[in-house]
C-alpha atoms as a PDB file:
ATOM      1  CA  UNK A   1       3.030   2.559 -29.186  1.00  0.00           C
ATOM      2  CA  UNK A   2       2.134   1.099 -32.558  1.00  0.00           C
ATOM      3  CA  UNK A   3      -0.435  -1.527 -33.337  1.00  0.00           C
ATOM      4  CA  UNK A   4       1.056  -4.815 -32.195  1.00  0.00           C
ATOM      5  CA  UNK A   5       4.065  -4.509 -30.836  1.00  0.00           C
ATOM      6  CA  UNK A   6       4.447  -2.346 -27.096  1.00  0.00           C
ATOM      7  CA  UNK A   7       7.571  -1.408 -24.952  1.00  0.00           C
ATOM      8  CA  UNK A   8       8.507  -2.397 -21.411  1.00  0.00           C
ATOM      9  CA  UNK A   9       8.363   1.358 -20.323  1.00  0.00           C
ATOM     10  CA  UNK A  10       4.634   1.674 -21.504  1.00  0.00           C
ATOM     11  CA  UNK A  11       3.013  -1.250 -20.060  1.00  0.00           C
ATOM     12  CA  UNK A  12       0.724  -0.934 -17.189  1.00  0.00           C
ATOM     13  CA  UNK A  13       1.947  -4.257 -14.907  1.00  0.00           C
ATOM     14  CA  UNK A  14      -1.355  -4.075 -13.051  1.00  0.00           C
ATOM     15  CA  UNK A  15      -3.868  -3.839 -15.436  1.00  0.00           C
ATOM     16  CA  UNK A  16      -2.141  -6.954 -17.738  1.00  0.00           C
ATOM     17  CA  UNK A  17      -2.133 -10.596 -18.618  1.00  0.00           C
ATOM     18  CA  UNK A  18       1.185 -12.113 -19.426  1.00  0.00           C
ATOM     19  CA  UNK A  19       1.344 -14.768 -21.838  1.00  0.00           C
ATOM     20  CA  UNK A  20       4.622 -16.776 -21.926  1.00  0.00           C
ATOM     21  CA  UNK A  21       5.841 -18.198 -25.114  1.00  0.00           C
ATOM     22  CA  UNK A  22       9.751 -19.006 -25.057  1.00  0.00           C
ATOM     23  CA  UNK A  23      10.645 -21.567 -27.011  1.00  0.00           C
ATOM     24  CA  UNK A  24      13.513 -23.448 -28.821  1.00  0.00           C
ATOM     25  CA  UNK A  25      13.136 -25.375 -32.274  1.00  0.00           C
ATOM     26  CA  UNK A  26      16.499 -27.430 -31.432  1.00  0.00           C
ATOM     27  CA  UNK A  27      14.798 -28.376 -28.020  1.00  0.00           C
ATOM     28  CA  UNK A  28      11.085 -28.332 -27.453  1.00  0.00           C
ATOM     29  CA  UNK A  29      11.512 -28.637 -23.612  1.00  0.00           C
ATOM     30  CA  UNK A  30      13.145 -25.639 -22.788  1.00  0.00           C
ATOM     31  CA  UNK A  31      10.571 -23.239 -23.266  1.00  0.00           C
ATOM     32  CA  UNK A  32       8.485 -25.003 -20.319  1.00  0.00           C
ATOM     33  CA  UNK A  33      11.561 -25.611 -18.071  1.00  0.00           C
ATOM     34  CA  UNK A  34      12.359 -22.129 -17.986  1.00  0.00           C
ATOM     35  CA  UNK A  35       9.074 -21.602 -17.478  1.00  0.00           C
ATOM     36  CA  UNK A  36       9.348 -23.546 -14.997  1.00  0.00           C
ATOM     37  CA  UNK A  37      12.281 -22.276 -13.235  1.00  0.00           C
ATOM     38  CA  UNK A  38      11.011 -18.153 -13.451  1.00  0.00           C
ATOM     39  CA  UNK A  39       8.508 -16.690 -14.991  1.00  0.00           C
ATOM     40  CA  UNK A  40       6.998 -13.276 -15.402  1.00  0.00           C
ATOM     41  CA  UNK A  41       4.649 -13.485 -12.077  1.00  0.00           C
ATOM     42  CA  UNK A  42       0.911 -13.889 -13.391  1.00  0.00           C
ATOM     43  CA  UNK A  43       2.135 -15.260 -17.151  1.00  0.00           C
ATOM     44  CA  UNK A  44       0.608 -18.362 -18.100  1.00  0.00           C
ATOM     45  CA  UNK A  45       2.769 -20.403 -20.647  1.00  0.00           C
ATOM     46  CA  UNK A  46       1.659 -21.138 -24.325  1.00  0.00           C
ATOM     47  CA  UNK A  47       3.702 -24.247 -25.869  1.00  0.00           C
ATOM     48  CA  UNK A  48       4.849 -23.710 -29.315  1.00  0.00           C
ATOM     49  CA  UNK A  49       3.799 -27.062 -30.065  1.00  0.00           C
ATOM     50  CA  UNK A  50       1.338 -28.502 -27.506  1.00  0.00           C
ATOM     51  CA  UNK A  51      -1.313 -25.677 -27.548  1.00  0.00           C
ATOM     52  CA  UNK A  52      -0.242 -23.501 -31.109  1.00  0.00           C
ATOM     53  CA  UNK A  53       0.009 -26.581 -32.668  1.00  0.00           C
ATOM     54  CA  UNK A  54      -1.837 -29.410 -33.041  1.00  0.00           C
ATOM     55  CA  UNK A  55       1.104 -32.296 -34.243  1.00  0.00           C
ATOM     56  CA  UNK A  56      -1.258 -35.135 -34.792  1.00  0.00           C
ATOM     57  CA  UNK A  57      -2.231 -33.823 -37.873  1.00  0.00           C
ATOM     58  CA  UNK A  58      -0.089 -34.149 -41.619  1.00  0.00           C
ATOM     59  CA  UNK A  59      -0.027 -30.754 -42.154  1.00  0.00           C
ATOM     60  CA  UNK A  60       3.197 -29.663 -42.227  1.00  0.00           C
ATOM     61  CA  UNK A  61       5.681 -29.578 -39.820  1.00  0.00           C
ATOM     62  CA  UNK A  62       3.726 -26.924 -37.272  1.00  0.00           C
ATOM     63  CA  UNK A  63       0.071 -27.375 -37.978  1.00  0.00           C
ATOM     64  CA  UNK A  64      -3.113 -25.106 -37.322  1.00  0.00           C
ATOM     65  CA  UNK A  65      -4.753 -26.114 -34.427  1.00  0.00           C
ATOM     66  CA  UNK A  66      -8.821 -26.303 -34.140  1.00  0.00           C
ATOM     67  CA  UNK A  67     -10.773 -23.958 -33.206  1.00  0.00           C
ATOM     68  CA  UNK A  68     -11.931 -26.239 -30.281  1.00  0.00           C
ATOM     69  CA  UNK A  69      -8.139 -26.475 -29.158  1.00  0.00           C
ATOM     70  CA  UNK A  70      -7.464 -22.491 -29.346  1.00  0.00           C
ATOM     71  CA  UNK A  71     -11.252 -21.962 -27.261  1.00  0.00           C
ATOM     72  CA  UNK A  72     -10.145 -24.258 -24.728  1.00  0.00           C
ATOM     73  CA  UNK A  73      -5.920 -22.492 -24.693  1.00  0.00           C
ATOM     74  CA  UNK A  74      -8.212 -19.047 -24.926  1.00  0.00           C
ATOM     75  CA  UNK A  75     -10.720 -20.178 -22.021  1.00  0.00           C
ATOM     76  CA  UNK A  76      -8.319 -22.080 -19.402  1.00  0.00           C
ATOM     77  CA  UNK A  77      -6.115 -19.031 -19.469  1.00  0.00           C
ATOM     78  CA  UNK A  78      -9.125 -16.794 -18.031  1.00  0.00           C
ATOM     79  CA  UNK A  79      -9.070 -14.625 -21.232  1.00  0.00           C
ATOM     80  CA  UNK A  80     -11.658 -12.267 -21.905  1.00  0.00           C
ATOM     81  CA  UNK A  81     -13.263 -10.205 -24.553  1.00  0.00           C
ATOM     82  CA  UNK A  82     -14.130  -6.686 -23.818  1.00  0.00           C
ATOM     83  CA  UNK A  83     -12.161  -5.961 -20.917  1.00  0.00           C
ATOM     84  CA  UNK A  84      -9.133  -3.398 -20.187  1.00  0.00           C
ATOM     85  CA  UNK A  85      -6.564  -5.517 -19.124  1.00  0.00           C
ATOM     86  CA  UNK A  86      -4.069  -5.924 -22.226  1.00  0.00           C
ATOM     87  CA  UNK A  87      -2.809  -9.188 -23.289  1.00  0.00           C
ATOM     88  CA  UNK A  88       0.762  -8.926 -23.494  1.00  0.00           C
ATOM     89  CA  UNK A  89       2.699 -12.139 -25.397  1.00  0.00           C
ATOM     90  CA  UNK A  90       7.000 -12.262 -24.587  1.00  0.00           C
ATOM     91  CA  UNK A  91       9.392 -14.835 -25.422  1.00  0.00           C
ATOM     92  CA  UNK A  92      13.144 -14.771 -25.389  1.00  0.00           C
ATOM     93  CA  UNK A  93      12.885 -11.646 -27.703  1.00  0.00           C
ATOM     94  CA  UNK A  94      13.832 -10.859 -31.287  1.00  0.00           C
ATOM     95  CA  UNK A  95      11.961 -14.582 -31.672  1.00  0.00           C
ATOM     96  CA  UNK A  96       8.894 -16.123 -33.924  1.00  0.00           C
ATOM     97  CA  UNK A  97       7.271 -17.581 -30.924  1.00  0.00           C
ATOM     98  CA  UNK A  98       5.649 -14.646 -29.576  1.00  0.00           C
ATOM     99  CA  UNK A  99       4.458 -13.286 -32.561  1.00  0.00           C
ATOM    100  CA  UNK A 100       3.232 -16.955 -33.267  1.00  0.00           C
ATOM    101  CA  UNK A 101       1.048 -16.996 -30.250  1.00  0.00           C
ATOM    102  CA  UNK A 102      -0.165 -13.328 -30.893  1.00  0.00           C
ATOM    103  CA  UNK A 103      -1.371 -14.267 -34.240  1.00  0.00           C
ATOM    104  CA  UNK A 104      -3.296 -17.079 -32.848  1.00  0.00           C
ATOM    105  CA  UNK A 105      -4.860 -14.315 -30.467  1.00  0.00           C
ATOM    106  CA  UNK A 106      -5.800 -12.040 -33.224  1.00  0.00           C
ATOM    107  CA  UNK A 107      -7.063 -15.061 -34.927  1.00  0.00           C
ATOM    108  CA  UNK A 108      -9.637 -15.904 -32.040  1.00  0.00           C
ATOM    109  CA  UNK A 109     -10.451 -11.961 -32.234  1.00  0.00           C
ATOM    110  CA  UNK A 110      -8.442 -10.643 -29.105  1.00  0.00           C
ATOM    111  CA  UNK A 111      -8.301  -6.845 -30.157  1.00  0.00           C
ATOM    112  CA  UNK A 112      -6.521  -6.108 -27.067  1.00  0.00           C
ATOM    113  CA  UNK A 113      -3.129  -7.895 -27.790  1.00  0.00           C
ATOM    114  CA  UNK A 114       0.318  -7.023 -28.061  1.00  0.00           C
ATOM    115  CA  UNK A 115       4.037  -8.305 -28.530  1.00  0.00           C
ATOM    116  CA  UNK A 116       6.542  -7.102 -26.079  1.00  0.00           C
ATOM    117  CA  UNK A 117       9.057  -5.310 -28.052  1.00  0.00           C
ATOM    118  CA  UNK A 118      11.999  -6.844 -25.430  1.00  0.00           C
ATOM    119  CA  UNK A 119      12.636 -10.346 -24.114  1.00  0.00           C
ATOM    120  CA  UNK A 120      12.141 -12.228 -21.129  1.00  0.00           C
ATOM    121  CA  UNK A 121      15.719 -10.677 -19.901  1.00  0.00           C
ATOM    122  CA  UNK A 122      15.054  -7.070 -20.426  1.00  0.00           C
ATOM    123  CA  UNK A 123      11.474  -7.521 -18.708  1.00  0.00           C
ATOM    124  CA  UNK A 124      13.030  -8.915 -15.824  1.00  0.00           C
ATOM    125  CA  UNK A 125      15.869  -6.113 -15.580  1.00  0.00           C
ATOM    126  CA  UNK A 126      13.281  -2.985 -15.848  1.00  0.00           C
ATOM    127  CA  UNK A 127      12.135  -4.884 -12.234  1.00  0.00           C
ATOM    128  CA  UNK A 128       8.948  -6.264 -13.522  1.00  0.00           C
ATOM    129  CA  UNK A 129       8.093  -9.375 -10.786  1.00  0.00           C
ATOM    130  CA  UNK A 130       8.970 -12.997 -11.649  1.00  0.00           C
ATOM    131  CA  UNK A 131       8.192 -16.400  -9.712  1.00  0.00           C
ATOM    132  CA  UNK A 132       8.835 -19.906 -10.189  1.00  0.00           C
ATOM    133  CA  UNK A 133       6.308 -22.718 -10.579  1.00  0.00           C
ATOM    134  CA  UNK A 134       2.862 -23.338 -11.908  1.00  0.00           C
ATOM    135  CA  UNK A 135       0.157 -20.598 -12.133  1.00  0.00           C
ATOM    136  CA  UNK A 136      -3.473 -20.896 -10.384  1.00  0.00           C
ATOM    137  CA  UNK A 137      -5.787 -19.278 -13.162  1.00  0.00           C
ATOM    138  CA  UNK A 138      -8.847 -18.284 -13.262  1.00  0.00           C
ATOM    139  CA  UNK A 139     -11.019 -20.042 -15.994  1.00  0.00           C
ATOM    140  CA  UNK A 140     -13.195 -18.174 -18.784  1.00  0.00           C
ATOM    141  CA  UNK A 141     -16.236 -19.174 -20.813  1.00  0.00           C
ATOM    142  CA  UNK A 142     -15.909 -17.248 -24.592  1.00  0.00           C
ATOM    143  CA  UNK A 143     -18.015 -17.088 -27.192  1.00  0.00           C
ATOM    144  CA  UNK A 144     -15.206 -16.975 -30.285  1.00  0.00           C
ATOM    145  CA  UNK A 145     -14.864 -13.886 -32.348  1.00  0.00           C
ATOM    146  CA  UNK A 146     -12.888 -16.368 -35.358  1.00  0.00           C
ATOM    147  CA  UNK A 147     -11.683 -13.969 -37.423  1.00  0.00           C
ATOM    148  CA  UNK A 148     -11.262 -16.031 -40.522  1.00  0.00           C
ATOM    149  CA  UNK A 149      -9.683 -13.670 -42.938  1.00  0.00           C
ATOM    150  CA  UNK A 150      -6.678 -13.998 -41.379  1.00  0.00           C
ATOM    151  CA  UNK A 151      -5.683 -17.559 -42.665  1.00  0.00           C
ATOM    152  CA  UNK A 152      -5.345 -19.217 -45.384  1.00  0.00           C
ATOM    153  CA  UNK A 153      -4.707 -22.844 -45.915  1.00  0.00           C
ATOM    154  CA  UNK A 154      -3.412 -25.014 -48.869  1.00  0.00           C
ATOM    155  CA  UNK A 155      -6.275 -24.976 -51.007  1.00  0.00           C
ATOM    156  CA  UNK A 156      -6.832 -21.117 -51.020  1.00  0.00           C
ATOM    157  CA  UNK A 157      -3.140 -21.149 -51.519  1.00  0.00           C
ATOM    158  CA  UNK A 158      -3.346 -23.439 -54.918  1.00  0.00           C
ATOM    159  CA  UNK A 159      -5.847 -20.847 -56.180  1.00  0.00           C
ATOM    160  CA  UNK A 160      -3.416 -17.944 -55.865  1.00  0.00           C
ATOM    161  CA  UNK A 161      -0.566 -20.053 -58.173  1.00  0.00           C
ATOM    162  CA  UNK A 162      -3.171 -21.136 -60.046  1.00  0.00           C
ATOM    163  CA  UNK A 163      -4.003 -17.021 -60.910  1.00  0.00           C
ATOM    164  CA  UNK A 164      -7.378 -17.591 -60.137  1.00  0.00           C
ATOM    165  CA  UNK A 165      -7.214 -15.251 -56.847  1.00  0.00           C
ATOM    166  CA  UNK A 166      -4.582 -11.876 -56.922  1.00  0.00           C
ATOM    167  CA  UNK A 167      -2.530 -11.996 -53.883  1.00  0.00           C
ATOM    168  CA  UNK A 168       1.232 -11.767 -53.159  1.00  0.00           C
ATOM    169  CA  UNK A 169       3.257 -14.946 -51.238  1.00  0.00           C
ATOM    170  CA  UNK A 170       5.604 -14.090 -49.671  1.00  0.00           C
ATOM    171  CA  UNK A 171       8.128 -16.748 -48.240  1.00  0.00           C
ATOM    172  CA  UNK A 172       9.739 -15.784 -45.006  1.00  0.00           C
ATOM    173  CA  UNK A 173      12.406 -18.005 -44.725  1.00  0.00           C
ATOM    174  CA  UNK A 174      16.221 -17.606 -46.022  1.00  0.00           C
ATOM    175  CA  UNK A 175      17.503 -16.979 -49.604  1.00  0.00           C
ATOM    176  CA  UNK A 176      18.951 -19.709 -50.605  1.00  0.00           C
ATOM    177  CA  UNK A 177      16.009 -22.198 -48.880  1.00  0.00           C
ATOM    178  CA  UNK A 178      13.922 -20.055 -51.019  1.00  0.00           C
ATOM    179  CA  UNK A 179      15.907 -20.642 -54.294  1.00  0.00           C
ATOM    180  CA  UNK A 180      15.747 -24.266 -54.040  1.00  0.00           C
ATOM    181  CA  UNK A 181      19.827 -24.386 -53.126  1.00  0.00           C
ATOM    182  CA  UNK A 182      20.217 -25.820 -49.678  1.00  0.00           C
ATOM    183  CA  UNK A 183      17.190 -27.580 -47.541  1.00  0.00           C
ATOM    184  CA  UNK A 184      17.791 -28.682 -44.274  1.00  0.00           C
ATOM    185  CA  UNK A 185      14.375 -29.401 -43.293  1.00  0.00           C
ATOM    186  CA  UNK A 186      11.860 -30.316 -45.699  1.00  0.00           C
ATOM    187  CA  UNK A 187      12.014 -33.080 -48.494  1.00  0.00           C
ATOM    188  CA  UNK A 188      12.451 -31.193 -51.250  1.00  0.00           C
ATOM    189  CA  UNK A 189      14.178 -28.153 -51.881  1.00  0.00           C
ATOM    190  CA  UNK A 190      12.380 -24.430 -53.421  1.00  0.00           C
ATOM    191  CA  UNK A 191       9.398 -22.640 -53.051  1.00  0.00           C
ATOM    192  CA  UNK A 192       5.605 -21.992 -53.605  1.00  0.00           C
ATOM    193  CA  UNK A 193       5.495 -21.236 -57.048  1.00  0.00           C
ATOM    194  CA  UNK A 194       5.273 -17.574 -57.811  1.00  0.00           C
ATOM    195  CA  UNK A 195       6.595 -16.079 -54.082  1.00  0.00           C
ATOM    196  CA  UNK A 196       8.795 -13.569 -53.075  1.00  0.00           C
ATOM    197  CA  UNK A 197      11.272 -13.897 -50.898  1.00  0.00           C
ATOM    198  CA  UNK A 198      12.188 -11.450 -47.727  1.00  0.00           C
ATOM    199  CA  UNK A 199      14.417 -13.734 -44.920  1.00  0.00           C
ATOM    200  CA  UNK A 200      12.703 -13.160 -41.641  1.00  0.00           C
ATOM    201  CA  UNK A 201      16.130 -12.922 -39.827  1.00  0.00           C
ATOM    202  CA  UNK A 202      16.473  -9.399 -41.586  1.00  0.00           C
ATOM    203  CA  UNK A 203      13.871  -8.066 -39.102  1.00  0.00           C
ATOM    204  CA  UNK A 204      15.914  -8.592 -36.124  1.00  0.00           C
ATOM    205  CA  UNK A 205      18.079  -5.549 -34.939  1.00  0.00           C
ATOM    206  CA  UNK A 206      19.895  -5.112 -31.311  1.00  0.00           C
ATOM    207  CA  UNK A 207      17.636  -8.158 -29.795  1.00  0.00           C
ATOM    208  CA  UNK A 208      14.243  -7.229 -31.330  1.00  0.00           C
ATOM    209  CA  UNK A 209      12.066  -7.208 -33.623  1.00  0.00           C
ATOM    210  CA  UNK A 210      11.944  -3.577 -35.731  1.00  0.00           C
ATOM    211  CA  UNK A 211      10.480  -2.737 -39.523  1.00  0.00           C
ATOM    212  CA  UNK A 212      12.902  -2.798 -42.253  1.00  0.00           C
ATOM    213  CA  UNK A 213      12.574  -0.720 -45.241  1.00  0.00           C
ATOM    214  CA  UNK A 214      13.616  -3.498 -47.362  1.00  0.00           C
ATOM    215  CA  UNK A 215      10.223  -5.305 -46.615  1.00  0.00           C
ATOM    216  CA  UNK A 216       8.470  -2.698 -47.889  1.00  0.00           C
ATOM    217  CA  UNK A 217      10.394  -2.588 -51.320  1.00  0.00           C
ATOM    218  CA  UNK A 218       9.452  -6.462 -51.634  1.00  0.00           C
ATOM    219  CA  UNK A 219       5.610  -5.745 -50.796  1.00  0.00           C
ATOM    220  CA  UNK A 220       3.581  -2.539 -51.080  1.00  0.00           C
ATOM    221  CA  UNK A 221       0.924  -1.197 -48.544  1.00  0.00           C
ATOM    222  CA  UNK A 222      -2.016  -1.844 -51.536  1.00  0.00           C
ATOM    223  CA  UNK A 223      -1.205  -5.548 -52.449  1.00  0.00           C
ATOM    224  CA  UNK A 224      -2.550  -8.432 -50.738  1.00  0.00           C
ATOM    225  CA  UNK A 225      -0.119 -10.555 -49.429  1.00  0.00           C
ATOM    226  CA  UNK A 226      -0.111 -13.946 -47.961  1.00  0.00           C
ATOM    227  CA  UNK A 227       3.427 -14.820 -45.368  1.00  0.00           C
ATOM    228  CA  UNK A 228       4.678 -18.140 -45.532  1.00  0.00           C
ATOM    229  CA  UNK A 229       8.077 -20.363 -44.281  1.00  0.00           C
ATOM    230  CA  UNK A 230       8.392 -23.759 -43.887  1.00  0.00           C
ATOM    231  CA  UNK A 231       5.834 -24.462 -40.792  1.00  0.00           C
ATOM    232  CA  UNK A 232       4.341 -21.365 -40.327  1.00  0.00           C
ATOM    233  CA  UNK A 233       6.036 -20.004 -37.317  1.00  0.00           C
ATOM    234  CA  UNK A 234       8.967 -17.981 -38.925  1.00  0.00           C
ATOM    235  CA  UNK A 235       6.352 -16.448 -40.657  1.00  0.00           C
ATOM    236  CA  UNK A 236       4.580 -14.903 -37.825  1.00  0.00           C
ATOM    237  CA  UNK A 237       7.040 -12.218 -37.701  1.00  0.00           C
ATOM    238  CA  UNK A 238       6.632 -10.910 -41.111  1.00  0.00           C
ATOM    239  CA  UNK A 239       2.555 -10.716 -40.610  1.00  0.00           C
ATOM    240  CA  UNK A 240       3.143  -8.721 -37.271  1.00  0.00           C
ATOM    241  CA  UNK A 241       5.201  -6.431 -38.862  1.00  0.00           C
ATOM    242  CA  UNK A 242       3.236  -5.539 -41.865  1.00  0.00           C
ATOM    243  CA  UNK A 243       0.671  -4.920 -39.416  1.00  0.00           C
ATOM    244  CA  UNK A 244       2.442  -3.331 -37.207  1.00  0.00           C
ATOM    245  CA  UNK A 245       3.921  -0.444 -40.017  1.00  0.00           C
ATOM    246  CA  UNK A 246       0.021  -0.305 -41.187  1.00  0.00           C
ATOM    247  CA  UNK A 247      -0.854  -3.119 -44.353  1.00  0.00           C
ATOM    248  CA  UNK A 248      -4.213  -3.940 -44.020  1.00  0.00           C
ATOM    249  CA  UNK A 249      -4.491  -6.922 -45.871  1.00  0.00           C
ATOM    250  CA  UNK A 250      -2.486  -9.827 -44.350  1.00  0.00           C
ATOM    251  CA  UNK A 251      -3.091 -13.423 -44.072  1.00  0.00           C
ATOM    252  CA  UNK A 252      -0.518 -16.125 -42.904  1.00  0.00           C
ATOM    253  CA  UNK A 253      -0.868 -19.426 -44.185  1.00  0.00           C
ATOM    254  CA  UNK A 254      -0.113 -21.898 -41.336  1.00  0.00           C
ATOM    255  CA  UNK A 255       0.775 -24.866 -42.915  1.00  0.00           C
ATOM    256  CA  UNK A 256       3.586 -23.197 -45.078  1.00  0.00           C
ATOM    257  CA  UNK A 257       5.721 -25.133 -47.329  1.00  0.00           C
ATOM    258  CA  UNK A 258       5.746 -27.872 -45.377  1.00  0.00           C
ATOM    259  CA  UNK A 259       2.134 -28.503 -45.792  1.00  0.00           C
ATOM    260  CA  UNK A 260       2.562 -27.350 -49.745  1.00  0.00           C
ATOM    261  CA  UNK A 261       4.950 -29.569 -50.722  1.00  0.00           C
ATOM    262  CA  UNK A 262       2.886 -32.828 -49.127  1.00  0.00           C
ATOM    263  CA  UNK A 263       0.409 -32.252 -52.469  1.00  0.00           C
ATOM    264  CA  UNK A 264       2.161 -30.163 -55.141  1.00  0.00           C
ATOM    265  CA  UNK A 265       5.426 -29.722 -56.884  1.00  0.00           C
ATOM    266  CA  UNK A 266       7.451 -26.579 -55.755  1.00  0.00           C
ATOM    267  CA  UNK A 267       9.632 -24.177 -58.018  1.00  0.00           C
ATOM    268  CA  UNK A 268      13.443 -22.989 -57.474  1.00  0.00           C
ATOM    269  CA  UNK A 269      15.203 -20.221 -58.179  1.00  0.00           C
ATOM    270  CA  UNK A 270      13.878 -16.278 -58.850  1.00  0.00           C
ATOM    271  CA  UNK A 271      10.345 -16.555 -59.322  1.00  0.00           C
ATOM    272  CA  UNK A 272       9.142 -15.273 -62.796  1.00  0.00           C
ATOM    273  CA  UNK A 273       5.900 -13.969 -61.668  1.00  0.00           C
END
C-alpha cells in the first residue's frame, strides 16, 4: 500500500468511509444519477462541481472553493480528524475526479485518505455492498487543519514566470494543447510561460491510475513543482502520483490555465526555460 493510492483487496470495509466522486465533464448529471441509482453502501457523494467547486466565481473554468464551503462538504459528511476509520475516495476509475476530491481532503488536512486504485465496477465485483438512494449521515463539527502549502493560486504563479520564486510548472494536459496547436476549450491557445509538459492520459494503464517512468524524466524528486491543466482537475492526477512515488514538494494550482489566461498572455510551443 503506498501513500495515496490503496487496493480493493486491502481495504478494511468496516472500519471505512466511502466518498463517491464519479463524474462526467460531457455531462455534469451523471455522476449524481448513478449515484443515485447504486452506490457503494455508506458512500456519501462529492459533486465535481457543486461541492469541489465553487462556479460563481471567474476563476477559471473549475474554481477553488472556500474554505467555508470545504468545512461545511468536510462537516455534513461526518468526517473526522484523528480517528481510524480511513477515508477512501472512488470514481469510475483511471479518472481525475477522485484524485480531485482527495486533494481537497489533504488540503483540509485529512491524513487518513486514500484513492481506490479500481473503479466503481471492480469495487462492486470483489462483493463490496452497494444500495440505491440518499444516505442518512451523521454530522461533524471540525476545527480545519488548512494545509496551505499545498496550493497555489495565480499570483504565486506570476512570481514563478516572473523568476522571482524557483519552482517547476508542470502542465498536465495534452501535447499539442500545451504547444499552443489545437484548443478546444479555452480562448486562447498555449501555455503558462516556462512549463513542462507531461499529458495526464499517459498515467492511465489497464483502467487505473499507475506511475510512469516518463514523469519522472520530466520532473525530479528534488525540484519543486507546481501541476497545472486547464481547470485544475486533470491535474489532480499528476499531484497524487508524485506523491504517491514519494516527491515531497507538490502544490497544484487550482485555477490552471483557465484562470491564467483571464490576466496574462500565454506562450506556445517548447518552452525555452
Amino acid at each position: 500500500m503506498g501513500n495515496v493510492f490503496i487496493s480493493i483487496k486491502d481495504i478494511d470495509v468496516n472500519n471505512v468511509i466511502w466518498i463517491d466522486a464519479r463524474f462526467n465533464l460531457q455531462n455534469a448529471e451523471e455522476g449524481r444519477k448513478l449515484y443515485g441509482l447504486e452506490h457503494i453502501k455508506g458512500a456519501v457523494y462529492w459533486d465535481l462541481e457543486k461541492d469541489l467547486s465553487d462556479m460563481t466565481k471567474d476563476e477559471g473554468r473549475h474554481p477553488m472553493p472556500e474554505k467555508e464551503q470545504l468545512q461545511s462538504l468536510f462537516e455534513r459528511s461526518g468526517l473526522q480528524y484523528d480517528t481510524d476509520k480511513a477515508i477512501v475516495v472512488y470514481d469510475q476509475g483511471a479518472s481525475p475526479f477522485a484524485t480531485r476530491a482527495w486533494w481537497m481532503l489533504q488540503y483540509g488536512g485529512f491524513k487518513n485518505a486514500k484513492i481506490v486504485k479500481e473503479g466503481y465496477t471492480a469495487i462492486k465485483e470483489a462483493g463490496i455492498a452497494v444500495q440505491s438512494g440518499e444516505e442518512a449521515l451523521t454530522t461533524t463539527t471540525l476545527i480545519p487543519r488548512w494545509q496551505d502549502d499545498l496550493y497555489v493560486n495565480r499570483t504565486g504563479v506570476k512570481e514563478i514566470v516572473d523568476g522571482k520564486v524557483k519552482k517547476v510548472l508542470l502542465d498536465a494536459r495534452a501535447e499539442a494543447r500545451y504547444l499552443g496547436q489545437i484548443e478546444p476549450m479555452d480562448k486562447v491557445a498555449g501555455h503558462i510561460p516556462g512549463a513542462r509538459n507531461f499529458d495526464w492520459e499517459q498515467l492511465k494503464a489497464d483502467g487505473v491510475l499507475t506511475t510512469n517512468q516518463k514523469l519522472h524524466d520530466v520532473v525530479k524528486q528534488d525540484e519543486q513543482i507546481v501541476v497545472y491543466c486547464g481547470s485544475g482537475v486533470t491535474a489532480s492526477p499528476l499531484f497524487a502520483i508524485l506523491k504517491e512515488d514519494g516527491y515531497s514538494n507538490v502544490q497544484l494550482y487550482t485555477g490552471s490555465y483557465s484562470d491564467w489566461i483571464t490576466e496574462y498572455a500565454p506562450e506556445k510551443g517548447i518552452s525555452k526555460k
